[in-house]
PDB file of N, CA and C in Angstrom:
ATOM      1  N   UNK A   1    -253.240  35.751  45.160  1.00  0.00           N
ATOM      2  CA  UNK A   1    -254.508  36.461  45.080  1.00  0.00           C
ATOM      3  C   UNK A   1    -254.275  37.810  44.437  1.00  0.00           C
ATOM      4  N   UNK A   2    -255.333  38.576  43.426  1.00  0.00           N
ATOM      5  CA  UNK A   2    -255.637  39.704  43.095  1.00  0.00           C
ATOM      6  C   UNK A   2    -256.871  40.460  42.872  1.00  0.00           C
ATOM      7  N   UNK A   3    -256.761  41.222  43.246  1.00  0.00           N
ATOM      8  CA  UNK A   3    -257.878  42.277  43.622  1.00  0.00           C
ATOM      9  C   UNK A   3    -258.196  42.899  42.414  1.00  0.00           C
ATOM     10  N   UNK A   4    -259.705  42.781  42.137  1.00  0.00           N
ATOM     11  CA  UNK A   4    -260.560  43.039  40.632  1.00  0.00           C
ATOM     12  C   UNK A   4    -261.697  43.535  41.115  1.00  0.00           C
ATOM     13  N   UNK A   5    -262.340  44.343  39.574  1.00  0.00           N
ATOM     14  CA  UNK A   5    -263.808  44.591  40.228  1.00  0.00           C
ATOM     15  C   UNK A   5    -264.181  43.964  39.079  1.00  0.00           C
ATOM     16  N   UNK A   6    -265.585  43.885  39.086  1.00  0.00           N
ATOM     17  CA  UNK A   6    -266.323  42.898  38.117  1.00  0.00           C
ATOM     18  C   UNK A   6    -266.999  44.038  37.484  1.00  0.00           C
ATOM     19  N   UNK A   7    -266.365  43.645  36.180  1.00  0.00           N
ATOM     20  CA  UNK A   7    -267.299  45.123  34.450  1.00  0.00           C
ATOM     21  C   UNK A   7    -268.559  44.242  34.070  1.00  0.00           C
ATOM     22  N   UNK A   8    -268.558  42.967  34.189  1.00  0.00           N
ATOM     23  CA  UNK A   8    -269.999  42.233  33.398  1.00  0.00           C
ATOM     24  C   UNK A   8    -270.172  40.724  33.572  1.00  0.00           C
ATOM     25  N   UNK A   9    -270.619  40.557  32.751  1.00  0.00           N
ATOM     26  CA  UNK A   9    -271.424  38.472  33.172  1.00  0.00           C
ATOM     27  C   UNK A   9    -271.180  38.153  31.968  1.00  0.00           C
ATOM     28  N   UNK A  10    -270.922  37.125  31.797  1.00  0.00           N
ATOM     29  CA  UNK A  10    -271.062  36.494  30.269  1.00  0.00           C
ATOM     30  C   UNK A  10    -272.071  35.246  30.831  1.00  0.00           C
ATOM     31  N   UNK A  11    -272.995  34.930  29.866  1.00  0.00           N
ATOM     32  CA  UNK A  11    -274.007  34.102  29.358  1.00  0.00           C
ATOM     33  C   UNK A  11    -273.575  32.959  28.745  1.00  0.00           C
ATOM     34  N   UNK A  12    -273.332  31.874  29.314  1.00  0.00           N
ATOM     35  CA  UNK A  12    -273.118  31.185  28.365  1.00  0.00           C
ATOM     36  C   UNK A  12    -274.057  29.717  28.485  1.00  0.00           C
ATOM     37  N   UNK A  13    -274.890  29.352  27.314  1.00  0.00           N
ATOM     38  CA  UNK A  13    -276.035  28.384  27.016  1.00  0.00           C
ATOM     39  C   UNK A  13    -275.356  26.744  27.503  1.00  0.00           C
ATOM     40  N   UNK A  14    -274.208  26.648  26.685  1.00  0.00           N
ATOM     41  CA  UNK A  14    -273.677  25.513  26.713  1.00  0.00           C
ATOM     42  C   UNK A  14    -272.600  25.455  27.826  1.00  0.00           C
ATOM     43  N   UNK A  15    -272.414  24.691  28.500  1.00  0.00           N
ATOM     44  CA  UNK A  15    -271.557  24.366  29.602  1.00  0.00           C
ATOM     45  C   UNK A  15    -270.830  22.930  29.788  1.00  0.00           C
ATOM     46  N   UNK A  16    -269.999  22.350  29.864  1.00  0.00           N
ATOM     47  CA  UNK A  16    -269.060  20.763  29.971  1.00  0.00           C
ATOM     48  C   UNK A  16    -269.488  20.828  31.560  1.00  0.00           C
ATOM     49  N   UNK A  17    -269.939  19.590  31.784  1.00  0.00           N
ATOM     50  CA  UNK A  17    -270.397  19.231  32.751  1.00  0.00           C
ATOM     51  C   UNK A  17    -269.576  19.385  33.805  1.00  0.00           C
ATOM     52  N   UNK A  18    -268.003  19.329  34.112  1.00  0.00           N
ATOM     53  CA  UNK A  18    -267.364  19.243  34.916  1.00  0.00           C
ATOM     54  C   UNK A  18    -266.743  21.137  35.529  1.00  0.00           C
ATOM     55  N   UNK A  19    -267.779  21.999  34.853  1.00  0.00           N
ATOM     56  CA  UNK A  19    -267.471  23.257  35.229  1.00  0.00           C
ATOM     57  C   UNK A  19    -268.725  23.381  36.403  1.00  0.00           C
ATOM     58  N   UNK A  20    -267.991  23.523  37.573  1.00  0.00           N
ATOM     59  CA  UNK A  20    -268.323  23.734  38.594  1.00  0.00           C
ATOM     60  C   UNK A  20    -270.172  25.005  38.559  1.00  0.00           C
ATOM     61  N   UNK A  21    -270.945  24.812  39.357  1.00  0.00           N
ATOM     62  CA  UNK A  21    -271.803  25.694  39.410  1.00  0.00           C
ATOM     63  C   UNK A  21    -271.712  27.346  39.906  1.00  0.00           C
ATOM     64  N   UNK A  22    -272.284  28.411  39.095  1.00  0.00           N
ATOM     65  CA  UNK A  22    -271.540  29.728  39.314  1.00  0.00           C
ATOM     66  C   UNK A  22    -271.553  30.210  38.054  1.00  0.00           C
ATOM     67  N   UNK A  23    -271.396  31.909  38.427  1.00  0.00           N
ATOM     68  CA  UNK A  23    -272.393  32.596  37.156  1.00  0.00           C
ATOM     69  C   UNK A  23    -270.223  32.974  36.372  1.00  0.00           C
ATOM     70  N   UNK A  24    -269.885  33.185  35.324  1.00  0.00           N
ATOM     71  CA  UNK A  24    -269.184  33.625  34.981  1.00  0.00           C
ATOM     72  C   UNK A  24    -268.662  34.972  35.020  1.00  0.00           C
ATOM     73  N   UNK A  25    -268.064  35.628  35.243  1.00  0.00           N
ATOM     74  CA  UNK A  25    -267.864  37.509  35.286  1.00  0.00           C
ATOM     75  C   UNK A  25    -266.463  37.759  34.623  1.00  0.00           C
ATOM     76  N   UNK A  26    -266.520  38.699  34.073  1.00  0.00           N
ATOM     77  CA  UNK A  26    -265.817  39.923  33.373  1.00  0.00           C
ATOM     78  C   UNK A  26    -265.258  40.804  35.299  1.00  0.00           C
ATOM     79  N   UNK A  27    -263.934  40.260  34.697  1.00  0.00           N
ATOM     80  CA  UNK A  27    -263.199  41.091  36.405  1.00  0.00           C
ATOM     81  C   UNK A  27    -261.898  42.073  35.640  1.00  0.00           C
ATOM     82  N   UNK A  28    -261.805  43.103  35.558  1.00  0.00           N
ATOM     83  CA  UNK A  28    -260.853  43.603  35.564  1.00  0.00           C
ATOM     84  C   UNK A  28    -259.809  44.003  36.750  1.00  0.00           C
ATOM     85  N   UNK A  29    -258.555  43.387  36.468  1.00  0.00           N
ATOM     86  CA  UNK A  29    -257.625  43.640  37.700  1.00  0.00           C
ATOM     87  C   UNK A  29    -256.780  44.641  37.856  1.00  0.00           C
ATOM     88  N   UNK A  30    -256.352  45.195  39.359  1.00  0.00           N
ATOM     89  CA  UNK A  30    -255.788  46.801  39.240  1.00  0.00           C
ATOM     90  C   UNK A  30    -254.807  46.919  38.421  1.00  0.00           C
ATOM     91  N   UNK A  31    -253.892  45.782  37.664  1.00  0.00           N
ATOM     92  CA  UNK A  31    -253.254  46.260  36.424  1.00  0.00           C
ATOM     93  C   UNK A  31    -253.784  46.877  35.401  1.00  0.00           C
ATOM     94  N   UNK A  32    -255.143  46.315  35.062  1.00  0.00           N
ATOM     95  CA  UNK A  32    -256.107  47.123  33.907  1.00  0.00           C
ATOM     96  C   UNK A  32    -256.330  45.597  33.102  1.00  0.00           C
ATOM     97  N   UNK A  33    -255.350  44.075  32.808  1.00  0.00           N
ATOM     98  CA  UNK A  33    -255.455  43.536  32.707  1.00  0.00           C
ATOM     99  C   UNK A  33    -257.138  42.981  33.049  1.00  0.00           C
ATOM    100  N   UNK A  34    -258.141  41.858  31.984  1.00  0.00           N
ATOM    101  CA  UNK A  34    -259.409  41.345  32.028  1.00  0.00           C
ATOM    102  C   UNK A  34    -259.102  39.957  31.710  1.00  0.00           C
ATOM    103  N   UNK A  35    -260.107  39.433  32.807  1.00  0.00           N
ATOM    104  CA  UNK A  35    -259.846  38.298  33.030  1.00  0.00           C
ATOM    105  C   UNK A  35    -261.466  37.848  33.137  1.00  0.00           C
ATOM    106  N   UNK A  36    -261.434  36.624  32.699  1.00  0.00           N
ATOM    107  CA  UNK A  36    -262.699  35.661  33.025  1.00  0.00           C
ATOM    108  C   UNK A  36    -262.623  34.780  34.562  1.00  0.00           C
ATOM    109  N   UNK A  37    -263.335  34.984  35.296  1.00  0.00           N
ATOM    110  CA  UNK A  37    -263.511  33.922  36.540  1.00  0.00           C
ATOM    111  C   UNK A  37    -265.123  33.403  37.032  1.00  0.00           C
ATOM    112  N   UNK A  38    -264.875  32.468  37.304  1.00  0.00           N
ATOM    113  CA  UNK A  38    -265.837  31.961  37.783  1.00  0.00           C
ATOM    114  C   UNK A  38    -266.289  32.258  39.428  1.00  0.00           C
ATOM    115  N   UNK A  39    -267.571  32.575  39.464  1.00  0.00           N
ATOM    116  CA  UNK A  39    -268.222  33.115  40.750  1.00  0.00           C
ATOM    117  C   UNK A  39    -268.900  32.266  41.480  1.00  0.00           C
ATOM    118  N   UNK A  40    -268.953  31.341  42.474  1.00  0.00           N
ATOM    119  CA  UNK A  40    -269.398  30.713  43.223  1.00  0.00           C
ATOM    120  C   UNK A  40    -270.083  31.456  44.216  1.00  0.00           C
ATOM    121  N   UNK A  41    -269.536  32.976  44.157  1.00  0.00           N
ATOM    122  CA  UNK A  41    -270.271  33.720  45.679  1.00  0.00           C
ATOM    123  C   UNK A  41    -271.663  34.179  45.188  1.00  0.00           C
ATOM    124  N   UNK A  42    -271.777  35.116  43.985  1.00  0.00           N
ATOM    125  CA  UNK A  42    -272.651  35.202  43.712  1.00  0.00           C
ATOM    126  C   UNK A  42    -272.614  37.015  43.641  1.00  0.00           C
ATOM    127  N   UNK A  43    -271.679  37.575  43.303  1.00  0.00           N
ATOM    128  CA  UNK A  43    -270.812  39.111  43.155  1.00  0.00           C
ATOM    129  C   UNK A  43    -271.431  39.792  42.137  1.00  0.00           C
ATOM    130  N   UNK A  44    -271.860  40.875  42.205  1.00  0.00           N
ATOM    131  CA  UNK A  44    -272.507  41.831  41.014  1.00  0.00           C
ATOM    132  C   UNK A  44    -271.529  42.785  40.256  1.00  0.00           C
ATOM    133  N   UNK A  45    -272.019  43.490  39.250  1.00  0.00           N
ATOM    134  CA  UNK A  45    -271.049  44.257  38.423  1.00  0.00           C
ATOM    135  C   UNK A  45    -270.964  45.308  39.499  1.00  0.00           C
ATOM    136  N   UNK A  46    -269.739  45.953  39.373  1.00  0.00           N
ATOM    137  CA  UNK A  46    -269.261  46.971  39.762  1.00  0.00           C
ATOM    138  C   UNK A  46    -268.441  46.619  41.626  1.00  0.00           C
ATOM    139  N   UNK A  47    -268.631  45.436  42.175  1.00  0.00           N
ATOM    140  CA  UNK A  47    -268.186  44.750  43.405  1.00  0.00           C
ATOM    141  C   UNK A  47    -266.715  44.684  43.633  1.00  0.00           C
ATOM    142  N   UNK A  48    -265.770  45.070  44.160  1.00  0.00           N
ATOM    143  CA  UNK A  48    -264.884  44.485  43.955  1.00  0.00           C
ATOM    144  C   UNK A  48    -264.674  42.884  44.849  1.00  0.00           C
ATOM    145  N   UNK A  49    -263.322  42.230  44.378  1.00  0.00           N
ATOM    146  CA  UNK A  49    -263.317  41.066  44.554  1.00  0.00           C
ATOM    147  C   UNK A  49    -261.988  40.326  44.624  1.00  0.00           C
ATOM    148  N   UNK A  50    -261.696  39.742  45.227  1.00  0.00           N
ATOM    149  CA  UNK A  50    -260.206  38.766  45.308  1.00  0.00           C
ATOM    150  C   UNK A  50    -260.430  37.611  44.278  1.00  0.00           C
ATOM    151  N   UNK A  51    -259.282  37.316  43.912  1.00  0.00           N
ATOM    152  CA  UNK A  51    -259.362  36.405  42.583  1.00  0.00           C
ATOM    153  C   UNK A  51    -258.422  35.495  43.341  1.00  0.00           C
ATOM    154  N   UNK A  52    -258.460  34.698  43.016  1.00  0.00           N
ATOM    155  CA  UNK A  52    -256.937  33.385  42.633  1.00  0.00           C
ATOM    156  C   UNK A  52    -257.167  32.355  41.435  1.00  0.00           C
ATOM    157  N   UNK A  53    -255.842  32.589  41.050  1.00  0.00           N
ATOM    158  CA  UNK A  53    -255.171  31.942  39.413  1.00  0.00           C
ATOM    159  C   UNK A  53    -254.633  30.615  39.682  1.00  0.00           C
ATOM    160  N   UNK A  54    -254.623  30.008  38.254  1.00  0.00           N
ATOM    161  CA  UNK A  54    -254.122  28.860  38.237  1.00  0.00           C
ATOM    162  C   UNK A  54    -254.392  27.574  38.730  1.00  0.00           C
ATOM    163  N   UNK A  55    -253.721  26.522  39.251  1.00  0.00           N
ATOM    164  CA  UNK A  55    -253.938  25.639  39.681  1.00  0.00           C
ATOM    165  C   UNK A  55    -254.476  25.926  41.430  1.00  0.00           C
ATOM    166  N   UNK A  56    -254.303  26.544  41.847  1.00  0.00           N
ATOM    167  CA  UNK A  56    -255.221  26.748  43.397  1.00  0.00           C
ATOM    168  C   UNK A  56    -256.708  26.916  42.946  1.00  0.00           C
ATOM    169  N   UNK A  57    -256.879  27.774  42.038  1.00  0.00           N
ATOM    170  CA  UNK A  57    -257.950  28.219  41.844  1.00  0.00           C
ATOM    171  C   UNK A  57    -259.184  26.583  40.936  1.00  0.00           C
ATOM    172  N   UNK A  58    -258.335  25.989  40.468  1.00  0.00           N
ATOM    173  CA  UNK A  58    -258.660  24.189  40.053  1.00  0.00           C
ATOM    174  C   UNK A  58    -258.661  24.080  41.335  1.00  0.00           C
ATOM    175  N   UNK A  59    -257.927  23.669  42.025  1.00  0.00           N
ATOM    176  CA  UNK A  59    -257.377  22.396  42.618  1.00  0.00           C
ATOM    177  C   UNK A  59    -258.625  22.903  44.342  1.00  0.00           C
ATOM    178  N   UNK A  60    -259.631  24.007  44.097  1.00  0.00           N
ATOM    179  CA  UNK A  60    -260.113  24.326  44.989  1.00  0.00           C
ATOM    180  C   UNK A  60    -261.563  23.477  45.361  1.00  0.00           C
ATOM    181  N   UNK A  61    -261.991  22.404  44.601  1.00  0.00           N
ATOM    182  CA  UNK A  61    -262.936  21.698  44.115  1.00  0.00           C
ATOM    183  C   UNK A  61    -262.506  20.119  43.852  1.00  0.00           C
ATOM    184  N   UNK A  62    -262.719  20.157  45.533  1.00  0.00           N
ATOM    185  CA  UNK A  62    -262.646  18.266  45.487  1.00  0.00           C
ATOM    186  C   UNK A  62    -263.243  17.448  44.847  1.00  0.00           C
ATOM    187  N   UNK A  63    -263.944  17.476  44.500  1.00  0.00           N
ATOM    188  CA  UNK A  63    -265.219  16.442  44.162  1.00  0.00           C
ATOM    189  C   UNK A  63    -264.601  16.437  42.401  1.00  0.00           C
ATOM    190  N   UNK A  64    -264.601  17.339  42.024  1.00  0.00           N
ATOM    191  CA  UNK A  64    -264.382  16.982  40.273  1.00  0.00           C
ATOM    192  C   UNK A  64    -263.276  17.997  40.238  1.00  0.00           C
ATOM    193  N   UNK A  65    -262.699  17.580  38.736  1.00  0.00           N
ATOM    194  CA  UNK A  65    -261.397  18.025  38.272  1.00  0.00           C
ATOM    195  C   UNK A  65    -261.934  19.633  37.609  1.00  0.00           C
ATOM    196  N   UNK A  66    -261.816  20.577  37.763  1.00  0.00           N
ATOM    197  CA  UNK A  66    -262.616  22.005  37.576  1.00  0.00           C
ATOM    198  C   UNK A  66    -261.359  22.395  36.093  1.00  0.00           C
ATOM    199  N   UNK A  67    -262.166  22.370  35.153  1.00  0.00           N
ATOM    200  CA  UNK A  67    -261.797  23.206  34.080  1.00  0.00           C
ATOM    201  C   UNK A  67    -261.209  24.580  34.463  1.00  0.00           C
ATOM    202  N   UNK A  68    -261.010  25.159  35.660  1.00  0.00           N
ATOM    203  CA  UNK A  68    -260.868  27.122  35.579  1.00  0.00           C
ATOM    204  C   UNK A  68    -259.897  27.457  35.449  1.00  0.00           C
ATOM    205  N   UNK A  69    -259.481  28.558  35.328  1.00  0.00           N
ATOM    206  CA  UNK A  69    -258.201  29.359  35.666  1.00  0.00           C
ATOM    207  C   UNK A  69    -257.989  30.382  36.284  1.00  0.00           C
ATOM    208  N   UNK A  70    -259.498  30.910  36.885  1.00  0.00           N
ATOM    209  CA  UNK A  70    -259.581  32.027  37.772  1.00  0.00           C
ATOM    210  C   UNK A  70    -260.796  31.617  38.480  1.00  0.00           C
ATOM    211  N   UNK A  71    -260.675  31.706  39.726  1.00  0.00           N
ATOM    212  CA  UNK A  71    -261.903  31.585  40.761  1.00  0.00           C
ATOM    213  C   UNK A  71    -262.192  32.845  41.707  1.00  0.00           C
ATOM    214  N   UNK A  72    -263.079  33.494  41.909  1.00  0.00           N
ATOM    215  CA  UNK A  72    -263.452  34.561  42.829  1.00  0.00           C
ATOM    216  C   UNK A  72    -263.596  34.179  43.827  1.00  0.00           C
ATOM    217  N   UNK A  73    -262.774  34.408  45.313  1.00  0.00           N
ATOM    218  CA  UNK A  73    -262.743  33.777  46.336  1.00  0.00           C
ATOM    219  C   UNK A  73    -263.223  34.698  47.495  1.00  0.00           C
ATOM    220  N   UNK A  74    -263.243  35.850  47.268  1.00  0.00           N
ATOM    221  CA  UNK A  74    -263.999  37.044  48.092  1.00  0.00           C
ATOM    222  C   UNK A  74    -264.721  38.056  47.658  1.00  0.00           C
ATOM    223  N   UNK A  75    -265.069  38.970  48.082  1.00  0.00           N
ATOM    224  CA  UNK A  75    -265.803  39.774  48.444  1.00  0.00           C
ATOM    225  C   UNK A  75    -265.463  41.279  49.251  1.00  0.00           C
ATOM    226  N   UNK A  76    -264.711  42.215  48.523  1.00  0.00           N
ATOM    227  CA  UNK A  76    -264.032  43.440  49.582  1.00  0.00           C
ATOM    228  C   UNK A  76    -265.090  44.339  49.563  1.00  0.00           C
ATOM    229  N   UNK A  77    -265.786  44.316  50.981  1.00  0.00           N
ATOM    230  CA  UNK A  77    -266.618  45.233  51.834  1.00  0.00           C
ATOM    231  C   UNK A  77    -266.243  46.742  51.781  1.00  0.00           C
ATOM    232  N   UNK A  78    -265.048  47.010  52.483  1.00  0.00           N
ATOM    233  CA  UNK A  78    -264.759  48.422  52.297  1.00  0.00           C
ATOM    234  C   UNK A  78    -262.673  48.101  52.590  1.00  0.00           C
ATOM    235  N   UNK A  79    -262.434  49.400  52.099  1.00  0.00           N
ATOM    236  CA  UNK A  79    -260.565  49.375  52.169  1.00  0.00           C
ATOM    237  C   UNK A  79    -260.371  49.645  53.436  1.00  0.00           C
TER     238      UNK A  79
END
């Protein structure tokens, strides 16, 4: 897991059916490193947020094989 805040949304019209439902976000992580993840919670710009990479972040979605490589899995309230 890594800890990001979300800079923006990307829009996107066209979608492959097997990408899970959830708005896309612009997360920058405390390296400074930007990353694309997918939001299932439903997180606004400026929120921060826990991420997980890679295959956890797939393999988190039984039902179909999930195209991602970053999934937003929380929500940090306060430090």
């Amino acid at each position: 897991m890594v800890r990001g805040r979300v800079t923006g949304r990307l829009w996107a019209t066209k979608r492959i059916d097997t990408l899970p439902q959830g708005a896309l976000l612009n997360v920058e992580l405390e390296n400074g490193t930007q990353i694309i993840a997918l939001d299932p919670l439903g997180c606004g710009e400026g929120e921060d947020v826990l991420v997980t990479q890679g295959s956890v972040a797939a393999g988190y979605f039984d039902d179909i094989k999930a195209p991602i490589d970053a999934l937003i899995i929380g929500s940090i309230d306060a430090d």
